[in-house]
Structure formats: C-alpha cells, structure tokens
PDB file of N, CA and C in Angstrom:
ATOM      1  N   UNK A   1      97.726  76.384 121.355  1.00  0.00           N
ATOM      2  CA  UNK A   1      97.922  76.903 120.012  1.00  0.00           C
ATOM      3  C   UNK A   1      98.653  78.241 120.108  1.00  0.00           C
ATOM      4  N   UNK A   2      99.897  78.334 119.182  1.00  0.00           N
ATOM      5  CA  UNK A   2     100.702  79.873 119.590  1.00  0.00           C
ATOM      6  C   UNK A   2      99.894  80.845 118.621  1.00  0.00           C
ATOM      7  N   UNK A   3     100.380  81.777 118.996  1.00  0.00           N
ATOM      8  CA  UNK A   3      99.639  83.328 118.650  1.00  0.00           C
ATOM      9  C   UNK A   3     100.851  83.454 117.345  1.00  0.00           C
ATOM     10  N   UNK A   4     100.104  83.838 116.184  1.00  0.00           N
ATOM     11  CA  UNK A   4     100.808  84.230 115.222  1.00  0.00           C
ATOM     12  C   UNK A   4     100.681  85.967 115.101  1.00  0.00           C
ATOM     13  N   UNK A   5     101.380  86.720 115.681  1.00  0.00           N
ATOM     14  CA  UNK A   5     101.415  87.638 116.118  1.00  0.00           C
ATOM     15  C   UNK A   5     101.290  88.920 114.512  1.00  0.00           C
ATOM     16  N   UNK A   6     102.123  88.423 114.032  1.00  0.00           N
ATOM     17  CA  UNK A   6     102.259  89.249 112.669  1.00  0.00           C
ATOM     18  C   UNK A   6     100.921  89.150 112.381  1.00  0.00           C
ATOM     19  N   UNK A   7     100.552  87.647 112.038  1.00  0.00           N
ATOM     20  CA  UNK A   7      99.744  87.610 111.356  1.00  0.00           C
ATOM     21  C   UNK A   7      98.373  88.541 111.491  1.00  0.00           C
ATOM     22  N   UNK A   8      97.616  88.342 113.305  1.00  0.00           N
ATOM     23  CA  UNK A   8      97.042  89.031 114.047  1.00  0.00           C
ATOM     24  C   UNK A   8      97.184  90.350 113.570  1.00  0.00           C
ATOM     25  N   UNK A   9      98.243  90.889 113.588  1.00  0.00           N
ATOM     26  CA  UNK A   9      98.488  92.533 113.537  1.00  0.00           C
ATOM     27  C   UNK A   9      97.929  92.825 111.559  1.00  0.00           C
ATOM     28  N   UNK A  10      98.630  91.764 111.079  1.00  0.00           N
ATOM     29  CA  UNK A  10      98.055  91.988 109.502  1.00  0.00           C
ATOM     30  C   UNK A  10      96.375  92.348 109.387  1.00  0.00           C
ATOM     31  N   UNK A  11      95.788  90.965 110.440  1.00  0.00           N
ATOM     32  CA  UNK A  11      94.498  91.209 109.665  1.00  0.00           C
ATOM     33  C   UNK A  11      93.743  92.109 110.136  1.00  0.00           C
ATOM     34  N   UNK A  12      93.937  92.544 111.803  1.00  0.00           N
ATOM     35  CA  UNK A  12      93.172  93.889 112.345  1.00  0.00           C
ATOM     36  C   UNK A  12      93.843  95.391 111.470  1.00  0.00           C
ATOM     37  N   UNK A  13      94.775  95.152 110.653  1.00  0.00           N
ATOM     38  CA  UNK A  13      95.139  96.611 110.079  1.00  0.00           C
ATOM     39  C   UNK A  13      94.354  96.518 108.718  1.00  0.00           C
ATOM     40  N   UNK A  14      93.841  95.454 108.487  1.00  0.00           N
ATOM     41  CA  UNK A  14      92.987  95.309 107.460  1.00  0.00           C
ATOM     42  C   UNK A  14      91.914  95.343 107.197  1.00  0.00           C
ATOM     43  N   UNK A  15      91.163  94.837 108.911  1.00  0.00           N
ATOM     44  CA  UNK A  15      89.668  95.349 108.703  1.00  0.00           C
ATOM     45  C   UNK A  15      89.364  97.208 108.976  1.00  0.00           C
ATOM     46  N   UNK A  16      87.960  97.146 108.357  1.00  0.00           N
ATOM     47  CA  UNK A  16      87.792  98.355 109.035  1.00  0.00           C
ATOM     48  C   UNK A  16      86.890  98.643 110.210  1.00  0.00           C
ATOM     49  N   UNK A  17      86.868  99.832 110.865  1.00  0.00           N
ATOM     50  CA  UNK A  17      86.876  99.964 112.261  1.00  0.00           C
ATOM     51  C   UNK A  17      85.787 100.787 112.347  1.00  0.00           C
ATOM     52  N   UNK A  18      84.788 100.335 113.441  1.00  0.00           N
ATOM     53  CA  UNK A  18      83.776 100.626 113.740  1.00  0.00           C
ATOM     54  C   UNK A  18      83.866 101.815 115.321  1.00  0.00           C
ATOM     55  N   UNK A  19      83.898 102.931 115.431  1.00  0.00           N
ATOM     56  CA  UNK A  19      84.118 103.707 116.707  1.00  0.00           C
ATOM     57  C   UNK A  19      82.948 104.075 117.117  1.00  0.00           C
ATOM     58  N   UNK A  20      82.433 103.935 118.693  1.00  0.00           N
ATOM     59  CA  UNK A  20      81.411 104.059 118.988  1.00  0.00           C
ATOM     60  C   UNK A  20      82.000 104.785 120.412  1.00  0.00           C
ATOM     61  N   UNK A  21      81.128 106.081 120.379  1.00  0.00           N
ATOM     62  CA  UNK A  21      82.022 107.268 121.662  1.00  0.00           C
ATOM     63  C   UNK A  21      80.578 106.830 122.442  1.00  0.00           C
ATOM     64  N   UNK A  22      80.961 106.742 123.854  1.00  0.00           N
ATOM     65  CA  UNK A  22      80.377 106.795 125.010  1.00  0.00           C
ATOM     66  C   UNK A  22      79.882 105.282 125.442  1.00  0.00           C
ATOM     67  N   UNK A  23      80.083 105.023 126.387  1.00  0.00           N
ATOM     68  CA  UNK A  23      79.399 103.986 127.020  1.00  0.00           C
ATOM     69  C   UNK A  23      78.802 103.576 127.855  1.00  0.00           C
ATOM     70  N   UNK A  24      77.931 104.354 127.687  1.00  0.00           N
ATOM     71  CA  UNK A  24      76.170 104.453 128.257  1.00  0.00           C
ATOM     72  C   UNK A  24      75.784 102.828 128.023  1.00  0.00           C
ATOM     73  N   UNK A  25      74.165 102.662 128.070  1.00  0.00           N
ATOM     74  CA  UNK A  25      73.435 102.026 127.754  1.00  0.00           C
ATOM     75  C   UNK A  25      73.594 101.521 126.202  1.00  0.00           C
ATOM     76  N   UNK A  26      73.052 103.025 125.551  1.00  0.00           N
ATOM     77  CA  UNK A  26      73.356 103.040 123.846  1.00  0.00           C
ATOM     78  C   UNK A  26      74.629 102.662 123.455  1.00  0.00           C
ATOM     79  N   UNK A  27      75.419 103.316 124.108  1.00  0.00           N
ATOM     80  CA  UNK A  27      77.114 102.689 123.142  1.00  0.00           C
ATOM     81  C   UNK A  27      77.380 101.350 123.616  1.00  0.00           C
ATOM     82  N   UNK A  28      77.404 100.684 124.639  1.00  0.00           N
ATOM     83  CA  UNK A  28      77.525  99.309 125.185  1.00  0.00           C
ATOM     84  C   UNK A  28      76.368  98.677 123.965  1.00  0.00           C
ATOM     85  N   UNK A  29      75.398  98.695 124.199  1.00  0.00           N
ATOM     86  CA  UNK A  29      74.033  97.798 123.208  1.00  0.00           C
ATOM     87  C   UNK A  29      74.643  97.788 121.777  1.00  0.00           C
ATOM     88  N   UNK A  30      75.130  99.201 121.448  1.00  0.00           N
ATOM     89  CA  UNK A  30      75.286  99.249 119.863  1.00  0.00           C
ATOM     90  C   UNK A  30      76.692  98.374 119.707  1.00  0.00           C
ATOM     91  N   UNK A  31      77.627  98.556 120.508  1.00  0.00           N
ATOM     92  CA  UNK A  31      78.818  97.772 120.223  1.00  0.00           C
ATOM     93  C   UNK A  31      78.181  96.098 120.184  1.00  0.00           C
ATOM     94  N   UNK A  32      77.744  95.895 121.350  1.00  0.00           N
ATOM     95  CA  UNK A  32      77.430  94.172 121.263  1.00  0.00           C
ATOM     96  C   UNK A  32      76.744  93.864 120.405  1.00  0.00           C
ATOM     97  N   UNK A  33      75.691  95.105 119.523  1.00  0.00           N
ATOM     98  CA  UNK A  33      74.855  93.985 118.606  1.00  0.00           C
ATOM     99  C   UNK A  33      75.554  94.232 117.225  1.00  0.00           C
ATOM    100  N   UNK A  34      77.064  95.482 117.123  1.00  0.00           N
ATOM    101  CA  UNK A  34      77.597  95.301 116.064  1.00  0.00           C
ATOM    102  C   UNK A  34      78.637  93.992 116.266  1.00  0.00           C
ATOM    103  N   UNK A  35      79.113  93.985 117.033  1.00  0.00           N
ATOM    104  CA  UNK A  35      79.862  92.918 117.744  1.00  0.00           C
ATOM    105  C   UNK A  35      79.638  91.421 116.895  1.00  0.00           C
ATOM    106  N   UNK A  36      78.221  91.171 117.275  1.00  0.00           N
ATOM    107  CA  UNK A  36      77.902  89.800 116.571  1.00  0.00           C
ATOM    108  C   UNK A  36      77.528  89.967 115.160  1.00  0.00           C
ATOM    109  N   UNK A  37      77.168  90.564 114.784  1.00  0.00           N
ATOM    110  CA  UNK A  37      76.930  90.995 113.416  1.00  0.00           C
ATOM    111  C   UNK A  37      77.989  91.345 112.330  1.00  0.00           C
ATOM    112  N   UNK A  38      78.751  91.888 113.042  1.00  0.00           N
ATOM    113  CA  UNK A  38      80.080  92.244 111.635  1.00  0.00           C
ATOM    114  C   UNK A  38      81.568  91.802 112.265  1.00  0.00           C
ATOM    115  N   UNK A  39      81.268  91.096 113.500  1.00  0.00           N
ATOM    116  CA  UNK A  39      82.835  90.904 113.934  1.00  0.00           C
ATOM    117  C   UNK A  39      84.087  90.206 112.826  1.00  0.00           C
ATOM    118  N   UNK A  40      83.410  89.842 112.263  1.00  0.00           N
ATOM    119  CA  UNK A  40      84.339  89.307 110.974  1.00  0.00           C
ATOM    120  C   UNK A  40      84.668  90.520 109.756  1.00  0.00           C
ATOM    121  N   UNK A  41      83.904  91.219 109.629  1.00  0.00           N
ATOM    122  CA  UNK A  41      84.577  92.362 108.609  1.00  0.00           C
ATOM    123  C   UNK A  41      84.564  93.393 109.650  1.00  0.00           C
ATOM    124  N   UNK A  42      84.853  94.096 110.482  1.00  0.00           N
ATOM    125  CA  UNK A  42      84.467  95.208 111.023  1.00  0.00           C
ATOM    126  C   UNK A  42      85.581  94.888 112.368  1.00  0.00           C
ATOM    127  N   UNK A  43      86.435  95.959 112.932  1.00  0.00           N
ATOM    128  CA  UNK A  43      86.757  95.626 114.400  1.00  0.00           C
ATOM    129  C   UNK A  43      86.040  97.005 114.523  1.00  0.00           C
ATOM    130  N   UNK A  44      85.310  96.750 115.856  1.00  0.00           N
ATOM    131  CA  UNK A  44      84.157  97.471 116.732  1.00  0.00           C
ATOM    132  C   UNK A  44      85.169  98.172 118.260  1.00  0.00           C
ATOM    133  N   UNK A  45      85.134  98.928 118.115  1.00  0.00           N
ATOM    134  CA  UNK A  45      86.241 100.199 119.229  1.00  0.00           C
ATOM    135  C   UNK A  45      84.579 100.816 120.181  1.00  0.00           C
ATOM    136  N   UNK A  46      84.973 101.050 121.323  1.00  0.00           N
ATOM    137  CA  UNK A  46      84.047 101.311 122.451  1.00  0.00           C
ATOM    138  C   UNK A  46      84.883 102.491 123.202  1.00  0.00           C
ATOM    139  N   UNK A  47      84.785 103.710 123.039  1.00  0.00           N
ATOM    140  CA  UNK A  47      85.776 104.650 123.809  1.00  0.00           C
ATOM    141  C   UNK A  47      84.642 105.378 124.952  1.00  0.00           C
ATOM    142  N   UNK A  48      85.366 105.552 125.773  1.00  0.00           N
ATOM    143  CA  UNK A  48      84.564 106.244 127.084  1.00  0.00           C
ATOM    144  C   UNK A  48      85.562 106.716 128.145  1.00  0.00           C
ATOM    145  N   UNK A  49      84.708 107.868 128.842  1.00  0.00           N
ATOM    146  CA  UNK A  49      85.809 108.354 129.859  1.00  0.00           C
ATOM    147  C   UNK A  49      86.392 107.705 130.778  1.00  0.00           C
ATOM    148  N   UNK A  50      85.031 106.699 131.055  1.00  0.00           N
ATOM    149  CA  UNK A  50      85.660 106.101 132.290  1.00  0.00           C
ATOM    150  C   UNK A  50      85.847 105.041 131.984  1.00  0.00           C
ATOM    151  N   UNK A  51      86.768 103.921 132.573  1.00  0.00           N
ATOM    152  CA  UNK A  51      87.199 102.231 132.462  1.00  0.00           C
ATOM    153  C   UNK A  51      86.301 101.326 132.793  1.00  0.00           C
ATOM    154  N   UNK A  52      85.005 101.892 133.099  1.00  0.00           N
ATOM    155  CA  UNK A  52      83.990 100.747 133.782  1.00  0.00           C
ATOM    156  C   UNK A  52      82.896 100.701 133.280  1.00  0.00           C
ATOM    157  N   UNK A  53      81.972 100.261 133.299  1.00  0.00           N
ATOM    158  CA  UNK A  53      80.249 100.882 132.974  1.00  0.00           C
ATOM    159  C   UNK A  53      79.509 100.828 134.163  1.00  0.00           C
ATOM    160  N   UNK A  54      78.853 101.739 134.786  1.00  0.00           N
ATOM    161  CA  UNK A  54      78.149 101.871 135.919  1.00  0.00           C
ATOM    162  C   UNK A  54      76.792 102.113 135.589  1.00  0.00           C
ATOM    163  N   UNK A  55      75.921 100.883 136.248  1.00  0.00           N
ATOM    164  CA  UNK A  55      74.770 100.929 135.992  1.00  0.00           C
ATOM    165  C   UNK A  55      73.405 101.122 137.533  1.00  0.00           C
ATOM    166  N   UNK A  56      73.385 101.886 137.482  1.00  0.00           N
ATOM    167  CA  UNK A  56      72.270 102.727 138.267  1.00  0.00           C
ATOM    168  C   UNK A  56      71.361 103.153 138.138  1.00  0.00           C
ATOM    169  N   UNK A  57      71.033 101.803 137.726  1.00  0.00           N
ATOM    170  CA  UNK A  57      68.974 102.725 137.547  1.00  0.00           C
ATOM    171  C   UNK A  57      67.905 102.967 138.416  1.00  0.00           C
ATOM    172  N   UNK A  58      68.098 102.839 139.805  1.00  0.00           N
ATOM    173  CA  UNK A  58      67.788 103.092 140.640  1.00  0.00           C
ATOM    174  C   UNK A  58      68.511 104.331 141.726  1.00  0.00           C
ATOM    175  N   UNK A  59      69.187 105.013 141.129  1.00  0.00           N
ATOM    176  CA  UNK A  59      69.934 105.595 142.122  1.00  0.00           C
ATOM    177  C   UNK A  59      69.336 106.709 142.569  1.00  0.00           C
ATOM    178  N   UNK A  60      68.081 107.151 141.714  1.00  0.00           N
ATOM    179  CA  UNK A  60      67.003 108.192 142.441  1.00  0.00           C
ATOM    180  C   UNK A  60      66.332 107.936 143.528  1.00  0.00           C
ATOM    181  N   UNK A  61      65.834 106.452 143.543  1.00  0.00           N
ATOM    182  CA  UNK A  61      65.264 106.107 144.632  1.00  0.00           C
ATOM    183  C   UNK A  61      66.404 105.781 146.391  1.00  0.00           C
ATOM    184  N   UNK A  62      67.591 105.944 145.870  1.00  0.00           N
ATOM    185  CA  UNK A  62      68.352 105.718 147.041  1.00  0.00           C
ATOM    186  C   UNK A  62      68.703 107.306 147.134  1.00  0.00           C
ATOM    187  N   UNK A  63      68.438 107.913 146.291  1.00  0.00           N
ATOM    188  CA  UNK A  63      68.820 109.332 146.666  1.00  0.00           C
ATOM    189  C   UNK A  63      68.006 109.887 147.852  1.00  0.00           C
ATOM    190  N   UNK A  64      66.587 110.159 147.040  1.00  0.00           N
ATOM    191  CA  UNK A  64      65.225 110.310 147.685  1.00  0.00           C
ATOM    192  C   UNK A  64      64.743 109.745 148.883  1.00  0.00           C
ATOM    193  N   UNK A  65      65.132 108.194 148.858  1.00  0.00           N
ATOM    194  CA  UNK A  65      64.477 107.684 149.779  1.00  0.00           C
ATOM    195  C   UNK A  65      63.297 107.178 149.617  1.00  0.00           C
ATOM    196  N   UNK A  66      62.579 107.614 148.327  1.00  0.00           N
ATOM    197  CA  UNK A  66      61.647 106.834 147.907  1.00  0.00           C
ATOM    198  C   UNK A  66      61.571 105.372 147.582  1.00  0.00           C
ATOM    199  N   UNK A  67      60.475 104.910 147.492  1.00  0.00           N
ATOM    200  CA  UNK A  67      60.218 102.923 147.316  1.00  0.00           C
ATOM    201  C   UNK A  67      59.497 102.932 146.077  1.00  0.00           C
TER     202      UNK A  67
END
C-alpha cells in the first residue's frame, strides 16, 4: 500500500500534540499509556537528552558489591 505523503503531513499538522520532556521511567509510562489512549486525536512527542532509555535498577548493587 503507497504512502500518501501529503495526506500524512495534512493530518499530523492537524492533530494536536502531546510533549512529554524526559525519559525516565515517568515520561516513557506516560507517553505509552497516552499513546493508547488518544493516539487518534493527540500525536504524543517523547523528548530526552539522550537517544536511548537506560534502565538500571540495580546498578547500586553492582556498584557496592552488595547482593
């Protein structure tokens, strides 16, 4: 199926836009559960410093050395 490109560009300049700064835990969770919830009226934006999400919830215990 081809990409109607205009069209695409019409309707994302039409919805409105949801910006969510940081992507922690909280900004990742809040985007995905706006995500399913308003993806049809709403485009949902995720900005963060870095390009990845790094998840380390243990990284005290590899610090420490603790178990």
């Amino acid at each position: 199926m081809a990409h109607d490109q205009k069209g695409c560009e019409r309707i994302l300049r039409s919805m409105k836009t949801i910006a969510i700064i940081g992507g922690g835990f909280c900004g990742v969770s809040c985007a995905r559960i706006l995500e399913k919830k308003l993806a049809k009226e709403y485009r949902i934006l995720l900005f963060d410093k870095k390009g990845y999400f790094e998840f380390t919830p243990s990284i005290h215990k590899v610090i420490t050395d603790k178990n």
